[in-house]
N, C-alpha and C. Protein backbone atom coordinates (compact mmCIF):
# COMPACT_ATOMS: atom_id res chain seq x y z
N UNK A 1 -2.39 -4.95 11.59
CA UNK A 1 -2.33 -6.06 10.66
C UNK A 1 -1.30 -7.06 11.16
N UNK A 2 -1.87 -8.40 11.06
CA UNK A 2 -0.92 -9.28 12.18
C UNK A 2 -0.42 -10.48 10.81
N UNK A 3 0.66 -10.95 10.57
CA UNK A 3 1.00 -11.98 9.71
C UNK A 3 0.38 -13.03 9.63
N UNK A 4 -0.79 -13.71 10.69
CA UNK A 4 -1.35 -14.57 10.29
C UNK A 4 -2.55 -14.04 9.54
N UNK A 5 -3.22 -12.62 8.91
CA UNK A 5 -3.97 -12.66 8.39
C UNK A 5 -3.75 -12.89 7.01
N UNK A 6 -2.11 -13.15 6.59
CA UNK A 6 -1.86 -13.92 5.55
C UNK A 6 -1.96 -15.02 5.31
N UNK A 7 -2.02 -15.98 6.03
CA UNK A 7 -1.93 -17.00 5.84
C UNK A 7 -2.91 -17.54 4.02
N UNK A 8 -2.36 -18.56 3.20
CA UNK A 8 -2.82 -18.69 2.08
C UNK A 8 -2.53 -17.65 1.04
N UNK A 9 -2.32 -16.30 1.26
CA UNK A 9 -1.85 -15.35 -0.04
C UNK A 9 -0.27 -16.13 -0.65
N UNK A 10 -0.75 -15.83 -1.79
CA UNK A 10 0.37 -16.28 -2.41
C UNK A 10 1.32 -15.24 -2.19
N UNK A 11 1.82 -14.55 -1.55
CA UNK A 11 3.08 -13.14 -1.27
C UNK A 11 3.03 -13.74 -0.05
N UNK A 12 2.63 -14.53 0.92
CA UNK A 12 3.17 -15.36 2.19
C UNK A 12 4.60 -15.87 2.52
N UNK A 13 4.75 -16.21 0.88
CA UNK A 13 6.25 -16.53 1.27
C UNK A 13 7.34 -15.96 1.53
N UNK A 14 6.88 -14.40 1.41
CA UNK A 14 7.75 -13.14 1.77
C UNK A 14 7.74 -13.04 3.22
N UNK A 15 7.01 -13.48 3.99
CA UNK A 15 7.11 -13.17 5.54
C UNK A 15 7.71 -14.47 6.48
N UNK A 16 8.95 -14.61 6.06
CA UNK A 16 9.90 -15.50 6.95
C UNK A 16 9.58 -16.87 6.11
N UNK A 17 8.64 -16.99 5.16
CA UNK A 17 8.54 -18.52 4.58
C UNK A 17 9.09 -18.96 3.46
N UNK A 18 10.68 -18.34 3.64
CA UNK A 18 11.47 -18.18 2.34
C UNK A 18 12.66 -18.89 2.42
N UNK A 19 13.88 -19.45 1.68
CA UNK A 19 15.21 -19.49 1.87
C UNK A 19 15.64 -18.49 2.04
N UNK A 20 15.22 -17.49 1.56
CA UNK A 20 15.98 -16.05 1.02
C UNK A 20 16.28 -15.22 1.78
N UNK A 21 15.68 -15.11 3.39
CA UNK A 21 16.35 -14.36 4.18
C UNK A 21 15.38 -12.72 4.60
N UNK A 22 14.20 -13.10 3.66
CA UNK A 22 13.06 -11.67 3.68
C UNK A 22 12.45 -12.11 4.93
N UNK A 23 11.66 -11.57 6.11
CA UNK A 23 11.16 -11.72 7.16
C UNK A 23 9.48 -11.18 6.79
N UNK A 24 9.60 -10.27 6.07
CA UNK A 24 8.19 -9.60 5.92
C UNK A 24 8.17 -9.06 4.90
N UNK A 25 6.86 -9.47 4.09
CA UNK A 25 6.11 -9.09 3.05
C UNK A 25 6.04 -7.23 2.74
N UNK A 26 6.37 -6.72 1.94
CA UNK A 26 6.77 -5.44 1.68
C UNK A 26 4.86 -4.82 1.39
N UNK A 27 3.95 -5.60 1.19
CA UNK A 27 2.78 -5.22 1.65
C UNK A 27 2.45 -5.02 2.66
N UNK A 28 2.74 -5.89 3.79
CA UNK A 28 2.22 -6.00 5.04
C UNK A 28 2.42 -4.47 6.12
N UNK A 29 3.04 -3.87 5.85
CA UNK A 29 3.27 -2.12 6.53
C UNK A 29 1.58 -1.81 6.30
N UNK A 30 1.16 -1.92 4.95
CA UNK A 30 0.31 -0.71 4.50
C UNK A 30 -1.01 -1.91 4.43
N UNK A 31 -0.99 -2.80 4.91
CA UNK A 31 -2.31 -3.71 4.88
C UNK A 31 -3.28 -3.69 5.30
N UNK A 32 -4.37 -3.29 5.03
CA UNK A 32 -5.61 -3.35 6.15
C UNK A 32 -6.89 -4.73 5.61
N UNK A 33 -7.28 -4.94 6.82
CA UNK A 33 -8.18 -6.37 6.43
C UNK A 33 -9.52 -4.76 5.99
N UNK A 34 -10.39 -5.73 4.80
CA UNK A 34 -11.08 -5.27 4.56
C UNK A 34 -12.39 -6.02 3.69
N UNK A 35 -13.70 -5.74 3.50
CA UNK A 35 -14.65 -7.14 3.21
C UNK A 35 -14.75 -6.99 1.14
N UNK A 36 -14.56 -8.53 0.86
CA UNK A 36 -14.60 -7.94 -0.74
C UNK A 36 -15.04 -9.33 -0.94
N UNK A 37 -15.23 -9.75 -2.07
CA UNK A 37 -16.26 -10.89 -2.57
C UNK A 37 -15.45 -11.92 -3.60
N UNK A 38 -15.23 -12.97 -3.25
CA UNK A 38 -14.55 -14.14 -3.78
C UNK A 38 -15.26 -14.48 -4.84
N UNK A 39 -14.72 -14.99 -5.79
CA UNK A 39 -15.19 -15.91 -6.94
C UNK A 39 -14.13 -16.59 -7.63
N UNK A 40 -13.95 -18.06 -7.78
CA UNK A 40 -13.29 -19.01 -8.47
C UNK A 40 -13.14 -18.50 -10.10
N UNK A 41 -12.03 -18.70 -10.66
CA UNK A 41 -12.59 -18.21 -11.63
C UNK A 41 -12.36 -19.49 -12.80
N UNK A 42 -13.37 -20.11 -12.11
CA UNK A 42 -13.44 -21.13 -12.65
C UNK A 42 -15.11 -21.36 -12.63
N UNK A 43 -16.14 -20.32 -11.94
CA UNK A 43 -17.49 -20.35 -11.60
C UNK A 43 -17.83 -19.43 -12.65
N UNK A 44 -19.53 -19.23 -12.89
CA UNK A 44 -19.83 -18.56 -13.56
C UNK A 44 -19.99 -17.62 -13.34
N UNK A 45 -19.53 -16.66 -13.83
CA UNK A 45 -19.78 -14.82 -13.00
C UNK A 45 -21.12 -14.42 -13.13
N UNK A 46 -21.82 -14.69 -13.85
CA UNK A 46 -23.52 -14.55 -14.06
C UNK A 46 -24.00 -15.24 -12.62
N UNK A 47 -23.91 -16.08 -11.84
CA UNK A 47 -24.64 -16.53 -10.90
C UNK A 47 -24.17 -16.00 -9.50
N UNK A 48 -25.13 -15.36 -8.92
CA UNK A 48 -24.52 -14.38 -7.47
C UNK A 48 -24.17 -15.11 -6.52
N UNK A 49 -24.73 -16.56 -6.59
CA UNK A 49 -24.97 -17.30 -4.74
C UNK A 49 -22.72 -17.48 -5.17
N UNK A 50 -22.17 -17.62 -6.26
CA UNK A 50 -20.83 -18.17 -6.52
C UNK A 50 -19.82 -16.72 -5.56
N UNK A 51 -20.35 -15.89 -5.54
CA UNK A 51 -19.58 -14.60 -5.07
C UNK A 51 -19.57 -14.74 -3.43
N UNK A 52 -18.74 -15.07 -2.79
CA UNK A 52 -18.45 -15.16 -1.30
C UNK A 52 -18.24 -14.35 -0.53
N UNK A 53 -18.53 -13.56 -0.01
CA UNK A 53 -18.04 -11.95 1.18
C UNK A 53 -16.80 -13.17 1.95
N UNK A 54 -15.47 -12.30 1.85
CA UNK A 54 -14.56 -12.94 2.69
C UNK A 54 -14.05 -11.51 3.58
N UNK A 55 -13.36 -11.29 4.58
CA UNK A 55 -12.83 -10.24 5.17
C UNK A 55 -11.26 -11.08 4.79
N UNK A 56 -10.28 -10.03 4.59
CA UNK A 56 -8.83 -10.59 3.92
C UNK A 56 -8.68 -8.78 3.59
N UNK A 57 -7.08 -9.05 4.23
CA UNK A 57 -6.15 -7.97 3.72
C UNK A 57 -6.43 -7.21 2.46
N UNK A 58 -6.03 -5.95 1.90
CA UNK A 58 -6.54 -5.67 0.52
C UNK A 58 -5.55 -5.63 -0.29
N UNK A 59 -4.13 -6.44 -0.19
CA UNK A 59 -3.57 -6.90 -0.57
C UNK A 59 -3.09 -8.88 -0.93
N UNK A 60 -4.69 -9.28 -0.23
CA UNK A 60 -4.27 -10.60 -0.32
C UNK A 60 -4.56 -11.26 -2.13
N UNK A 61 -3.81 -12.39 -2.38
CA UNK A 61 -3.86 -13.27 -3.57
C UNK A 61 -4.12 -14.58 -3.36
N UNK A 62 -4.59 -15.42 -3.79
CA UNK A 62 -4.76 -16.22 -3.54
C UNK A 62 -4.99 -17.26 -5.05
N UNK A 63 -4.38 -17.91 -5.22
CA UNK A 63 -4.45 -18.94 -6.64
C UNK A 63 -6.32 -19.35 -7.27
N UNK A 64 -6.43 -18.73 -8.23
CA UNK A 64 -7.50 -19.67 -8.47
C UNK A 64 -9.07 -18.66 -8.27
N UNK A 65 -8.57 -17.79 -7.72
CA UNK A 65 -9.71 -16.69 -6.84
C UNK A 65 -9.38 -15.32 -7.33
N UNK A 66 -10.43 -14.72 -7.83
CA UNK A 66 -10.47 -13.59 -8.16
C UNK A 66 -11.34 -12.57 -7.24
N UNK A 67 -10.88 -11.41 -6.22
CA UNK A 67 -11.44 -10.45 -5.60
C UNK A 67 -11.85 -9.24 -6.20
N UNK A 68 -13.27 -8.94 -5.38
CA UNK A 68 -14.14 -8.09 -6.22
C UNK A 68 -14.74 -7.23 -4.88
N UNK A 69 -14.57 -5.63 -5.41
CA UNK A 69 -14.83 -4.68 -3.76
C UNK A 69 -16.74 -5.09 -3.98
N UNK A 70 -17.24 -5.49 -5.42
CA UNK A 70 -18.63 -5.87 -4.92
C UNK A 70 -19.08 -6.48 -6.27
N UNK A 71 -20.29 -7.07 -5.52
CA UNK A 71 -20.89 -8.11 -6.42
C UNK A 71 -21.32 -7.24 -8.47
N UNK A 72 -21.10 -7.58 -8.85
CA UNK A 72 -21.41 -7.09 -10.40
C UNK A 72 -23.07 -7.28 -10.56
N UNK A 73 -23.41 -5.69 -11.13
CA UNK A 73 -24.87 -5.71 -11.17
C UNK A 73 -25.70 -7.25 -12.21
N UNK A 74 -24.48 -7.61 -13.20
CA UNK A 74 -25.48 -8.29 -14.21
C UNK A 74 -25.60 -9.89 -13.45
N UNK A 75 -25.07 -10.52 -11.94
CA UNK A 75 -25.10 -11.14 -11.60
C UNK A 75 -26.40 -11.48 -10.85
N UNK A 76 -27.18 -12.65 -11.48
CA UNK A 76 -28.58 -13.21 -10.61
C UNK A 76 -28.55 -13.74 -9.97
């Protein structure tokens, strides 16, 4: 797991992008990239094409985006 596969998680600022003097994200030891499915949650969860396959850490966050290990059956 390499620090730029953070890039955009909101816990980024733990890996040297701080005043504070932290160098690395206390996730990043135990991180593995892994594939899980984006949705805004600001989209409708009923509609499937809105659910995105992204590959991202299984610790990443990201503002605005909610991760899902898979698409929800009641989604068309």
């Amino acid at each position: 797991m390499d620090k730029k596969e953070c890039t955009g998680c909101t816990e980024n600022f733990y890996n040297g992008n701080n005043p504070l003097g932290v160098n690395e994200c206390w996730h990043l030891k135990d991180a593995k990239v892994i594939q899980r499915f984006a949705i805004s949650v600001n989209a409708p969860m009923g509609t499937r094409a809105n659910y995105r396959p992204e590959k991202r850490p299984r610790c990443y966050r990201a503002r605005g985006i909610v991760y899902l290990k898979a698409i929800p059956e009641y989604a068309k």
